[in-house]
C-alpha atoms as a PDB file:
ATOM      1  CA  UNK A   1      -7.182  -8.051   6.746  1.00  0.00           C
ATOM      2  CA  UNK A   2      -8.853  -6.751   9.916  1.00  0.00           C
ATOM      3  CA  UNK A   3      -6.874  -9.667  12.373  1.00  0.00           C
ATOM      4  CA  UNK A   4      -3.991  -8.060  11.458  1.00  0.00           C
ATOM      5  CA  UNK A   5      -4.306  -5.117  12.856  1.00  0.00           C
ATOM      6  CA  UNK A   6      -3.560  -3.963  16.722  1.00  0.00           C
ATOM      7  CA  UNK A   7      -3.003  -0.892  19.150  1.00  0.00           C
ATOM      8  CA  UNK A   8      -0.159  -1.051  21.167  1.00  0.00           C
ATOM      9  CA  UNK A   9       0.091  -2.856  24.352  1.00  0.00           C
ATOM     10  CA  UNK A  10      -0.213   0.422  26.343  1.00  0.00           C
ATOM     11  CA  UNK A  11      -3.299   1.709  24.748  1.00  0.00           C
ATOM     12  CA  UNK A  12      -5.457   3.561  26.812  1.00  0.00           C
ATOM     13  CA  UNK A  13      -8.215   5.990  27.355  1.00  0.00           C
ATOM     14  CA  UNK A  14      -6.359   9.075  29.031  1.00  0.00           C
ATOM     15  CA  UNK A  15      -8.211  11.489  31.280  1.00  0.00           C
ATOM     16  CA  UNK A  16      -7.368  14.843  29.670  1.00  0.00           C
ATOM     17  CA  UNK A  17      -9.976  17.346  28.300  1.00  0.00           C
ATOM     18  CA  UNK A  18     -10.675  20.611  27.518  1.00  0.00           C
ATOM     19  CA  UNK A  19     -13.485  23.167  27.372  1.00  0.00           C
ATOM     20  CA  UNK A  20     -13.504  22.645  23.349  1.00  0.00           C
ATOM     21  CA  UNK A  21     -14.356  18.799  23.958  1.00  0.00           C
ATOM     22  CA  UNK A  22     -17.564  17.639  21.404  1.00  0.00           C
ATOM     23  CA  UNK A  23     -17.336  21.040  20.055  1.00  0.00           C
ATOM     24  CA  UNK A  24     -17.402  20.937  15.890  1.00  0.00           C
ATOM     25  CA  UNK A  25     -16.734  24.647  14.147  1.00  0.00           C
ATOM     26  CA  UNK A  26     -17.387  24.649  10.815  1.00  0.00           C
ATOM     27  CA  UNK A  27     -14.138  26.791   9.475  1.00  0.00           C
ATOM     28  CA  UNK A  28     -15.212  26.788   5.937  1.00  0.00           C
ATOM     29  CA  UNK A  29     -17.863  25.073   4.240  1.00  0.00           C
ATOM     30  CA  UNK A  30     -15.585  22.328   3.002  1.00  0.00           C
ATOM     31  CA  UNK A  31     -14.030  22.207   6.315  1.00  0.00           C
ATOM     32  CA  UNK A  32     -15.212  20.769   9.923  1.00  0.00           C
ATOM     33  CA  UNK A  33     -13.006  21.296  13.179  1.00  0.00           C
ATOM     34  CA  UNK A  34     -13.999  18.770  15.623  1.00  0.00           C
ATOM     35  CA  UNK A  35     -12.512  18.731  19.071  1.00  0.00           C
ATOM     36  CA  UNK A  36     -11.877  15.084  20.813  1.00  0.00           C
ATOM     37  CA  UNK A  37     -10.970  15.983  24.253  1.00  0.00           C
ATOM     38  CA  UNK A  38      -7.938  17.838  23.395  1.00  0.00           C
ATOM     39  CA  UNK A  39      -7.069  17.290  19.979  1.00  0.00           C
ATOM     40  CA  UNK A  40      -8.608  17.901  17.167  1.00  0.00           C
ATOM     41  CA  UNK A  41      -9.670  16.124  13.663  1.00  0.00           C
ATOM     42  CA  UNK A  42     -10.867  17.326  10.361  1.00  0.00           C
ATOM     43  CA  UNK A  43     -13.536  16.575   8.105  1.00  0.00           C
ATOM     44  CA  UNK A  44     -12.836  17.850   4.564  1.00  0.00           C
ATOM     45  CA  UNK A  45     -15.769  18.363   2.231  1.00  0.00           C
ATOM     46  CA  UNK A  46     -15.501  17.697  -1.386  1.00  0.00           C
ATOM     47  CA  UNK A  47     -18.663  20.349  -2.196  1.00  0.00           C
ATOM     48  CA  UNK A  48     -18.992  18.994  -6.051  1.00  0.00           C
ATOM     49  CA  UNK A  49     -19.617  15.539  -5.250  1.00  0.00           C
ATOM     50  CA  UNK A  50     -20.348  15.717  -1.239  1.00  0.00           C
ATOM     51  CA  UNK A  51     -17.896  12.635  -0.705  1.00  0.00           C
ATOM     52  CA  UNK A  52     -15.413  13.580   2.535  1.00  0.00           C
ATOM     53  CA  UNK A  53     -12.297  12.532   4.217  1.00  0.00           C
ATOM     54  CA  UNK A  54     -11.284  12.398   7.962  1.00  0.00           C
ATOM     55  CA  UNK A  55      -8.120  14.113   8.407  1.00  0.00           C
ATOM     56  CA  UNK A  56      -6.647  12.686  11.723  1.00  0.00           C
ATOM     57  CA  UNK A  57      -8.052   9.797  14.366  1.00  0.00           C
ATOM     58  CA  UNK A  58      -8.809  11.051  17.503  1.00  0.00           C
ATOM     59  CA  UNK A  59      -8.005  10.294  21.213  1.00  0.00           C
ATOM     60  CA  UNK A  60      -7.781   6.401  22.309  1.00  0.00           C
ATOM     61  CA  UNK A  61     -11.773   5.117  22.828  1.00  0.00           C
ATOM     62  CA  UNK A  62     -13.096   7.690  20.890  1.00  0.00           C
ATOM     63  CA  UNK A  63     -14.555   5.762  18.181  1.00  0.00           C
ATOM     64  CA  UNK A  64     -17.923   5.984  18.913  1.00  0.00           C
ATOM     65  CA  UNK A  65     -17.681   9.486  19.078  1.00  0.00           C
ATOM     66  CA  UNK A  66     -16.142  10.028  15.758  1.00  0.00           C
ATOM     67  CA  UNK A  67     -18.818   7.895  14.121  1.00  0.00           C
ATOM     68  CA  UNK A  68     -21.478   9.967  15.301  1.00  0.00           C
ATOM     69  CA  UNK A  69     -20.103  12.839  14.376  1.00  0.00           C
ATOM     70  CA  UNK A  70     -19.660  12.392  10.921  1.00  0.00           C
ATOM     71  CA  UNK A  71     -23.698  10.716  10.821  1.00  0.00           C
ATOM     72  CA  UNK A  72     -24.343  14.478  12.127  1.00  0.00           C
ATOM     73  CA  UNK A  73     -22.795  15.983   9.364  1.00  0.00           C
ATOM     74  CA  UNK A  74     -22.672  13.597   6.716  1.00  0.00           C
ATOM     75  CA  UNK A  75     -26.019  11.363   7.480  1.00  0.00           C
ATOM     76  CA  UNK A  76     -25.146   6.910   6.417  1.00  0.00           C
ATOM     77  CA  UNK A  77     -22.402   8.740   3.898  1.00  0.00           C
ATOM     78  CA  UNK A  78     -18.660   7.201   4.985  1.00  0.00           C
ATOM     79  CA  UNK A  79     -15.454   8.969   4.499  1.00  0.00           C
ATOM     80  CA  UNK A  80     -13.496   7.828   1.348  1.00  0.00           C
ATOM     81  CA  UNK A  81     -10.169   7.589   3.524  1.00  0.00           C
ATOM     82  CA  UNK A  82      -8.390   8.966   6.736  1.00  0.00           C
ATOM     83  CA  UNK A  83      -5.439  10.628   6.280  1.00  0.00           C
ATOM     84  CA  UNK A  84      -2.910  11.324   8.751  1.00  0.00           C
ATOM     85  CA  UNK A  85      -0.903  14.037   9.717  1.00  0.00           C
ATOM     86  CA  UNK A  86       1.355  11.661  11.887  1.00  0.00           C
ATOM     87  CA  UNK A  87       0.520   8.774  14.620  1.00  0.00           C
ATOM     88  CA  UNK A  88       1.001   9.712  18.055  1.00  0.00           C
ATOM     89  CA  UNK A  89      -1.250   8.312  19.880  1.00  0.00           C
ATOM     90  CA  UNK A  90      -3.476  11.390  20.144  1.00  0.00           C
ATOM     91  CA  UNK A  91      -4.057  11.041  15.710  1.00  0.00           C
ATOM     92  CA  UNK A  92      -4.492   7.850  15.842  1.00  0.00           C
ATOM     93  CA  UNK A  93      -6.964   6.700  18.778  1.00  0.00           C
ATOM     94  CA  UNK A  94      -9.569   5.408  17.113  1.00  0.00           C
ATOM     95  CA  UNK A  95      -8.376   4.561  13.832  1.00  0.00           C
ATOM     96  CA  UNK A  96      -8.301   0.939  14.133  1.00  0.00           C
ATOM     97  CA  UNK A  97     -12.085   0.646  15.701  1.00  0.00           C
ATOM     98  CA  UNK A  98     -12.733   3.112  12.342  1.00  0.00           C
ATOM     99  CA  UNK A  99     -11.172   1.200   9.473  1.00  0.00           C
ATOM    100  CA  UNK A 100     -12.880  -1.727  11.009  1.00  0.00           C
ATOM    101  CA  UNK A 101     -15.941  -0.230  10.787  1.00  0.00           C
ATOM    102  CA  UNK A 102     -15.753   1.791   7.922  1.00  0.00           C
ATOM    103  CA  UNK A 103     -13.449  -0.685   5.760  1.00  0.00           C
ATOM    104  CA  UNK A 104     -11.169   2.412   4.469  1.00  0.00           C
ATOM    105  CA  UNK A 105      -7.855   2.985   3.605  1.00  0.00           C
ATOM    106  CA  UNK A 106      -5.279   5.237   6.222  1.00  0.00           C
ATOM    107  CA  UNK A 107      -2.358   7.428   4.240  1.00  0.00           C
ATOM    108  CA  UNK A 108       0.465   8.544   5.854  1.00  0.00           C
ATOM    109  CA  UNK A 109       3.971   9.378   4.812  1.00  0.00           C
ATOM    110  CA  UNK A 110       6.403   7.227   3.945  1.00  0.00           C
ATOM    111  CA  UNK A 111       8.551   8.187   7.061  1.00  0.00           C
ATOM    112  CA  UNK A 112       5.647   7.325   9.220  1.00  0.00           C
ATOM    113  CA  UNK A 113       4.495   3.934   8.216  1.00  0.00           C
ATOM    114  CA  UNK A 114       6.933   1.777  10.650  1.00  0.00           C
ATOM    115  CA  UNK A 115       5.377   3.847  13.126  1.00  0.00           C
ATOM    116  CA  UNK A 116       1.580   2.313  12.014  1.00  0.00           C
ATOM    117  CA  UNK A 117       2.720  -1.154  11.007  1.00  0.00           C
ATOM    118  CA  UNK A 118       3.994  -1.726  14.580  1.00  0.00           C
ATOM    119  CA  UNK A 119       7.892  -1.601  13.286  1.00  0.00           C
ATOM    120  CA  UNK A 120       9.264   1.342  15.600  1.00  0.00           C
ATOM    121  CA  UNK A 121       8.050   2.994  19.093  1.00  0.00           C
ATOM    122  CA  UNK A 122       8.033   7.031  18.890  1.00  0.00           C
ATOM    123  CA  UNK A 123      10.641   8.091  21.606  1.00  0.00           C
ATOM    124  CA  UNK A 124       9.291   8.539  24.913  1.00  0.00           C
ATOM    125  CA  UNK A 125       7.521  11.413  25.894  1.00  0.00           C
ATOM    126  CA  UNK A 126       9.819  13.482  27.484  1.00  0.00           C
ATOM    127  CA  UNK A 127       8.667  14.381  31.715  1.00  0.00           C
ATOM    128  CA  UNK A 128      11.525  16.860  32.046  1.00  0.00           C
ATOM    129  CA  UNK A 129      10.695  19.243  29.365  1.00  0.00           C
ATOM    130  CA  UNK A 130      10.027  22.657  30.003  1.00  0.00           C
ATOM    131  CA  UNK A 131       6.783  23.127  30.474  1.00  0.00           C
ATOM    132  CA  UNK A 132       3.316  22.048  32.499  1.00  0.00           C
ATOM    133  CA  UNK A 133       1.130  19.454  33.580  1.00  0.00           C
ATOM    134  CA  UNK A 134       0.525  18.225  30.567  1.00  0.00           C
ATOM    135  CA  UNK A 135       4.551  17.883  29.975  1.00  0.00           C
ATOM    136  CA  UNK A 136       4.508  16.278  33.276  1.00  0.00           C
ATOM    137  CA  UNK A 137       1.752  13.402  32.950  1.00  0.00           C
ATOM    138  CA  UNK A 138       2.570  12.592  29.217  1.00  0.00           C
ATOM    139  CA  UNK A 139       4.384   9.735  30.984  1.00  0.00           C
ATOM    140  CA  UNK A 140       0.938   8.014  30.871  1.00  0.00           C
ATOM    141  CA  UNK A 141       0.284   8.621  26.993  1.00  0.00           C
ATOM    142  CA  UNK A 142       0.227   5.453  25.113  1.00  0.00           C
ATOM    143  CA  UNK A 143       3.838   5.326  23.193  1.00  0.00           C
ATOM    144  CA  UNK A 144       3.799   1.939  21.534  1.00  0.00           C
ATOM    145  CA  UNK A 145       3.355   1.372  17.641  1.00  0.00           C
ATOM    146  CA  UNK A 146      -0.254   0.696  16.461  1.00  0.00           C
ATOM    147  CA  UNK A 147       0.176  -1.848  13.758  1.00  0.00           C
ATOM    148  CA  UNK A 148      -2.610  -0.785  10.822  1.00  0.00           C
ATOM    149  CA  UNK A 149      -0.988  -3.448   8.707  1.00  0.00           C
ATOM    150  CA  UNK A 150      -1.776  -3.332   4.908  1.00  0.00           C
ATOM    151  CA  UNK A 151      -4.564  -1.125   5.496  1.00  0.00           C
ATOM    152  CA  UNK A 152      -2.079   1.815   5.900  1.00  0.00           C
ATOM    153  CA  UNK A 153      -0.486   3.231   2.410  1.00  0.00           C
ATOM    154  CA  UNK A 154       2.307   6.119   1.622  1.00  0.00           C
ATOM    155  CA  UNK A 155       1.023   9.350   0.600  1.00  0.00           C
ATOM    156  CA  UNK A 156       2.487   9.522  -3.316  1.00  0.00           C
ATOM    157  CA  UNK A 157       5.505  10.903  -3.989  1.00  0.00           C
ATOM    158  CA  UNK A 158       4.197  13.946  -5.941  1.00  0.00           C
ATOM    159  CA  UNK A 159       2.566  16.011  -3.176  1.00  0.00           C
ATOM    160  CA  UNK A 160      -1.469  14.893  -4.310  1.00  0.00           C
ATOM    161  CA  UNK A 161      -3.654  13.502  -1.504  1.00  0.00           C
ATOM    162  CA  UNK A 162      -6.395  10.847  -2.730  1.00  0.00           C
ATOM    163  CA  UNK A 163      -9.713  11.858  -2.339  1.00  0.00           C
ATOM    164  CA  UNK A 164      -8.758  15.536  -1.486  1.00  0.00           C
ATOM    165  CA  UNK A 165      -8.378  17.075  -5.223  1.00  0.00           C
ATOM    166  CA  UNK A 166      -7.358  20.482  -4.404  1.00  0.00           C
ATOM    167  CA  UNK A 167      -4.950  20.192  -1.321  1.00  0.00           C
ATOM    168  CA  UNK A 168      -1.418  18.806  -1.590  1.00  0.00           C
ATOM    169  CA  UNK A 169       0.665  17.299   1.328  1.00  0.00           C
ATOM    170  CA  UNK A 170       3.977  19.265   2.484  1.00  0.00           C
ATOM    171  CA  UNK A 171       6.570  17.352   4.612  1.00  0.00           C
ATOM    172  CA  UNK A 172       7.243  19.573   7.811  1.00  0.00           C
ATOM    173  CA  UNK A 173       8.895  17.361  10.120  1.00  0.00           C
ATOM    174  CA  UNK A 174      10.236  17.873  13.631  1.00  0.00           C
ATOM    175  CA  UNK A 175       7.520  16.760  15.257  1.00  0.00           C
ATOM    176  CA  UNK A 176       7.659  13.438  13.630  1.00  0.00           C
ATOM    177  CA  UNK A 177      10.034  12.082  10.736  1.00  0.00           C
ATOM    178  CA  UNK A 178       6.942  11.761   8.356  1.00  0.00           C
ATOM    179  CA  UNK A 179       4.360  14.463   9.800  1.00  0.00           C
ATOM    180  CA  UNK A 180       2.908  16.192   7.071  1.00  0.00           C
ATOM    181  CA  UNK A 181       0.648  19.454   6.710  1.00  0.00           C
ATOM    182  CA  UNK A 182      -1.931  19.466   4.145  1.00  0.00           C
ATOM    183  CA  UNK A 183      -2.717  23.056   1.940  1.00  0.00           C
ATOM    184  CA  UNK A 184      -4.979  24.191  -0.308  1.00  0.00           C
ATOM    185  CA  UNK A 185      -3.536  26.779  -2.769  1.00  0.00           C
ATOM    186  CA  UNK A 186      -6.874  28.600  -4.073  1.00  0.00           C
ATOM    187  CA  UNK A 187      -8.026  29.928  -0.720  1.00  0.00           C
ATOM    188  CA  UNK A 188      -4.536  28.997   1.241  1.00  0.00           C
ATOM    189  CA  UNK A 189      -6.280  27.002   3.940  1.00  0.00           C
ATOM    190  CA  UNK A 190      -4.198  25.060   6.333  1.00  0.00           C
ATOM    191  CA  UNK A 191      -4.313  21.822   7.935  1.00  0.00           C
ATOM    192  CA  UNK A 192      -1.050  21.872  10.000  1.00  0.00           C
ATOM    193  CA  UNK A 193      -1.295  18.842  12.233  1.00  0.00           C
ATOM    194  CA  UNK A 194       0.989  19.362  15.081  1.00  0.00           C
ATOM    195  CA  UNK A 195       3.720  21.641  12.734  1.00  0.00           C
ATOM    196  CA  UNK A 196       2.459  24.482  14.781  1.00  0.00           C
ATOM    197  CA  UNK A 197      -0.572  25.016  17.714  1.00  0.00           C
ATOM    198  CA  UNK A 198      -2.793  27.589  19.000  1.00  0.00           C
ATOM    199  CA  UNK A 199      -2.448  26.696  22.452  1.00  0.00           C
ATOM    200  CA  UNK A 200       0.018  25.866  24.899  1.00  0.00           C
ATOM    201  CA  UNK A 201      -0.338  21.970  25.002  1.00  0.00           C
ATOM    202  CA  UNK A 202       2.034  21.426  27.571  1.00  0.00           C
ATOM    203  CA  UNK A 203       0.584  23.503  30.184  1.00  0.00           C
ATOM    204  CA  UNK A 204      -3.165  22.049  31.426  1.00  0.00           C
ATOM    205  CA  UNK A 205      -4.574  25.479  32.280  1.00  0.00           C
ATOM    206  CA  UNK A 206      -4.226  26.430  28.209  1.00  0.00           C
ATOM    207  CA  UNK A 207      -5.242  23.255  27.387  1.00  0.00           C
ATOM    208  CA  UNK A 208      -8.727  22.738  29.814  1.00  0.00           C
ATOM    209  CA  UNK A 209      -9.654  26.700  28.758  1.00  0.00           C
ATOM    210  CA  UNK A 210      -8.198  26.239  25.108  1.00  0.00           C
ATOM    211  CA  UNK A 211      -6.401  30.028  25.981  1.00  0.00           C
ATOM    212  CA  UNK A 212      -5.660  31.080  22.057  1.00  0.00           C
ATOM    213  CA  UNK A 213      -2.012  31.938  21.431  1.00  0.00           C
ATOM    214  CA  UNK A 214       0.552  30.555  18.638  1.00  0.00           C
ATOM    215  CA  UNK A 215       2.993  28.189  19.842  1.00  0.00           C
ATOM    216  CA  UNK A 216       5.437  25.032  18.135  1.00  0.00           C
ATOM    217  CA  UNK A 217       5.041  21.413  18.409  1.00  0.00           C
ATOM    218  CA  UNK A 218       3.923  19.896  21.520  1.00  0.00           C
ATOM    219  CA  UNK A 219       7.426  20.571  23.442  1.00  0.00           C
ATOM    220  CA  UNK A 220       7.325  16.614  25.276  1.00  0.00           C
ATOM    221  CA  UNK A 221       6.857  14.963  22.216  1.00  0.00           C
ATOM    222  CA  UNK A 222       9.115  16.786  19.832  1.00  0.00           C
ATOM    223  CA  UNK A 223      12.325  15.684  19.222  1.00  0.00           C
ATOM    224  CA  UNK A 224      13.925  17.451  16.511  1.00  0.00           C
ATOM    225  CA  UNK A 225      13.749  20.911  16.951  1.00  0.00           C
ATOM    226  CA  UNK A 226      16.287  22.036  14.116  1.00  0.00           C
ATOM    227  CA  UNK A 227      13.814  19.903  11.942  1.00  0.00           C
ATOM    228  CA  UNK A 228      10.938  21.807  14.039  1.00  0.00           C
ATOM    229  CA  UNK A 229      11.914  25.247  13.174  1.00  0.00           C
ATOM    230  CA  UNK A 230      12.378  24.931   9.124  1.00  0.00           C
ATOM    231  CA  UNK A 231       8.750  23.413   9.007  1.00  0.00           C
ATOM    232  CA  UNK A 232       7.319  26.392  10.698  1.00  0.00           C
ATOM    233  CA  UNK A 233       9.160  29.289   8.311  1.00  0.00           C
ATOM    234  CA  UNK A 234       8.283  26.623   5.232  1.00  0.00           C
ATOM    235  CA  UNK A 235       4.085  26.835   6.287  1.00  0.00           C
ATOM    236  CA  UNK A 236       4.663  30.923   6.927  1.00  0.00           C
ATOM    237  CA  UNK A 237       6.002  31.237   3.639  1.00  0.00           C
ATOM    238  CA  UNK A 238       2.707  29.860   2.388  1.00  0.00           C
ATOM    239  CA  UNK A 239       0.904  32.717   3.534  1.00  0.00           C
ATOM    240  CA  UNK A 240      -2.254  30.663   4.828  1.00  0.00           C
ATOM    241  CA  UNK A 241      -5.747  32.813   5.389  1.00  0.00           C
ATOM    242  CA  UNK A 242      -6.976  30.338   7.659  1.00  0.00           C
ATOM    243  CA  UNK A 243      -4.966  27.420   9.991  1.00  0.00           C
ATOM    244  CA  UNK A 244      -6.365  24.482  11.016  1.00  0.00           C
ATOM    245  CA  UNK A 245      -3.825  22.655  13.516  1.00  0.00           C
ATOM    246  CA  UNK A 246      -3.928  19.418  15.951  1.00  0.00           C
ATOM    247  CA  UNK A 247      -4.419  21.532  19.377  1.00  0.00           C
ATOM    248  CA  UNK A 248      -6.107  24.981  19.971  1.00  0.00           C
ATOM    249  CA  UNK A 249      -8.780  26.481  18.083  1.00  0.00           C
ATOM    250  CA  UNK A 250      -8.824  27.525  14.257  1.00  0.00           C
ATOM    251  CA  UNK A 251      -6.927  30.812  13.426  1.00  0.00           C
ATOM    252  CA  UNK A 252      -7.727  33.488  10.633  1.00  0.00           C
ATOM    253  CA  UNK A 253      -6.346  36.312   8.869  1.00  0.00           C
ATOM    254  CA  UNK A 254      -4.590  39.331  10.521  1.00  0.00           C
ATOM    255  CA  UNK A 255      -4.126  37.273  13.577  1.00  0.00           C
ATOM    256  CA  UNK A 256      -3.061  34.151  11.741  1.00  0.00           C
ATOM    257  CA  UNK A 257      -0.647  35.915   9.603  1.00  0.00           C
ATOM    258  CA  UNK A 258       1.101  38.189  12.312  1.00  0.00           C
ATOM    259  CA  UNK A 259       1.368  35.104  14.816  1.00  0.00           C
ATOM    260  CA  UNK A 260       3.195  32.993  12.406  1.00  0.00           C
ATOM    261  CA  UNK A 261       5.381  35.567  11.748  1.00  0.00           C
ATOM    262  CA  UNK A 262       6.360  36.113  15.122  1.00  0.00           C
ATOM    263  CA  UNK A 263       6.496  32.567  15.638  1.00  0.00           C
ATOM    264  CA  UNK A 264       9.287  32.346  12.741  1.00  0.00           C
ATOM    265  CA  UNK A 265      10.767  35.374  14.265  1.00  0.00           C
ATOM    266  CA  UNK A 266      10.776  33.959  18.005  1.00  0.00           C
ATOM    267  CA  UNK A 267      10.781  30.391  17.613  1.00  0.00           C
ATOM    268  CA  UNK A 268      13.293  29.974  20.279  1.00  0.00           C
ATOM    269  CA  UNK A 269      11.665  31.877  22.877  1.00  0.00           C
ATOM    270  CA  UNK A 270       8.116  30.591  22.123  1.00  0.00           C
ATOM    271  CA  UNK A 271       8.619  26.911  20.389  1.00  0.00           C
ATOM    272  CA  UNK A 272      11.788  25.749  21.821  1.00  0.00           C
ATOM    273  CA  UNK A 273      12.076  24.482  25.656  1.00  0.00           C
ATOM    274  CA  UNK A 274      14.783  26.009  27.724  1.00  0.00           C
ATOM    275  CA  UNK A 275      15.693  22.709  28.813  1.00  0.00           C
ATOM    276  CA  UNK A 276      14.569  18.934  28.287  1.00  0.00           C
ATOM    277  CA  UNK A 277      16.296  15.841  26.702  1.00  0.00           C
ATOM    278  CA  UNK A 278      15.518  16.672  23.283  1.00  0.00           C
ATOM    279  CA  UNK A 279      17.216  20.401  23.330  1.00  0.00           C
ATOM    280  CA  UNK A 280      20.427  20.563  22.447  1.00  0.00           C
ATOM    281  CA  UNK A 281      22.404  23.871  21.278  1.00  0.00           C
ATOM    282  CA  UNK A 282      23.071  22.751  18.074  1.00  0.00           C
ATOM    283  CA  UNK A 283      18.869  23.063  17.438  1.00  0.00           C
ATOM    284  CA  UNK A 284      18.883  26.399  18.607  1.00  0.00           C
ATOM    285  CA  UNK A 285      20.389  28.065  15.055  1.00  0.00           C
END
């Protein structure tokens, strides 16, 4: 099974960080945030039975890393499965080095798997995009299909994740066709993925200090904002206490709910770039 599986020709380490890098904050006690450079993965605690998933896969070369981290946590226990929000390159860094060593099975959503079986490239990163260095450089980030072969599987079709009892899986696309955000009804906790962000990913002085403020997608990777904007008021309308999301730190309560309501309210001043080749007027209703 393992021989079949392969990162893109343009894989890479890339030589971005932040001030967050290494840094886990435990957000609830069934729920680790653990910062990889600049993104971030999760580590969801079942507290009945102790088992655990890894929610996301980290930067390229960050394997090692990852491991260690959940030995901190979780001593020689192994997740039961990684689950993805979507595979850019920046979800999905280490995951083949991980099911290799850890001999689990990846979900995703159905929309997503050509983009993990090495079927279809993401389009490219987008240079021009409004925005800062980080807008600029994403030339460099890896853009070819990993192919996770049959080690990959859909999410099912009725919103349950396996191995995470109480959450279910909500399609907010934009981002990605298949990018999904994962909630947990009984105390409304939020893993958003890359629906939404606490920082301002394009710009590298938000991302290296981690400067806390609501924002949309990542602006030169997102190429349906239309798509963009109806995943955002869908996750609002959730009401979450506490958001979890693929860059920036965790965000809570009053601050949480207020942000996301001006983010719904503003989401073409804040979310939407003024200009870039995936902006066209008709996204802007």
């Amino acid at each position: 099974m393992d021989q079949d599986m392969n990162y893109g020709n343009d894989y890479k380490y890339i030589p971005v960080t932040s001030v967050g890098s290494g840094m886990g904050i435990e957000v609830l006690p069934s729920l680790l945030c653990y910062t990889i450079q600049v993104v971030n993965m999760c580590l969801v605690r079942n507290l009945e039975t102790n088992d655990f998933v890894l929610v996301d896969a980290g930067m390229p070369k960050s394997a090692d890393e990852i491991i260690s981290t959940t030995e901190k946590y979780f001593g020689d226990n192994q997740p039961s499965a990684i689950i993805l929000t979507h595979g850019h390159f920046d979800h999905v860094g280490a995951i083949i080095d991980l099911v290799k060593h850890w001999k689990i099975p990846v979900y995703a959503h159905e929309l997503e798997i050509p983009y993990l079986t090495g079927k279809k490239s993401y389009p490219e990163p987008d240079t021009t995009v409004e925005g800062g260095m980080v807008a600029k450089m994403s030339f460099i980030f890896p853009n070819e299909p990993i192919n996770l072969g049959d080690n990959v599987r859909q999410l099912p079709s009725d919103g349950t994740i396996p191995h995470m009892p109480d959450f279910k899986w909500i399609h907010t696309p934009g981002h990605t066709p298949g990018h999904v955000s994962l909630f947990r009804e009984k105390d409304r906790t939020l893993i958003a993925g890359d629906a939404f962000t606490t920082v301002k990913q394009e710009y590298l002085y938000n991302v290296l200090t981690q400067k806390q403020e609501i924002s949309g997608p990542p602006r030169y990777l997102t190429t349906d904002w239309k798509a963009a904007k109806e995943s955002v008021i869908k996750l609002q309308a959730l009401k979450p206490a506490v958001a979890v999301t693929g860059h920036g730190l965790p965000m809570s309560g009053e601050l949480l709910t207020k942000s996301l309501q001006k983010l719904v309210k503003n989401f073409e001043q804040i979310a939407i770039p003024e200009y870039g080749k995936y902006v066209n007027p008709k996204n802007n209703n």
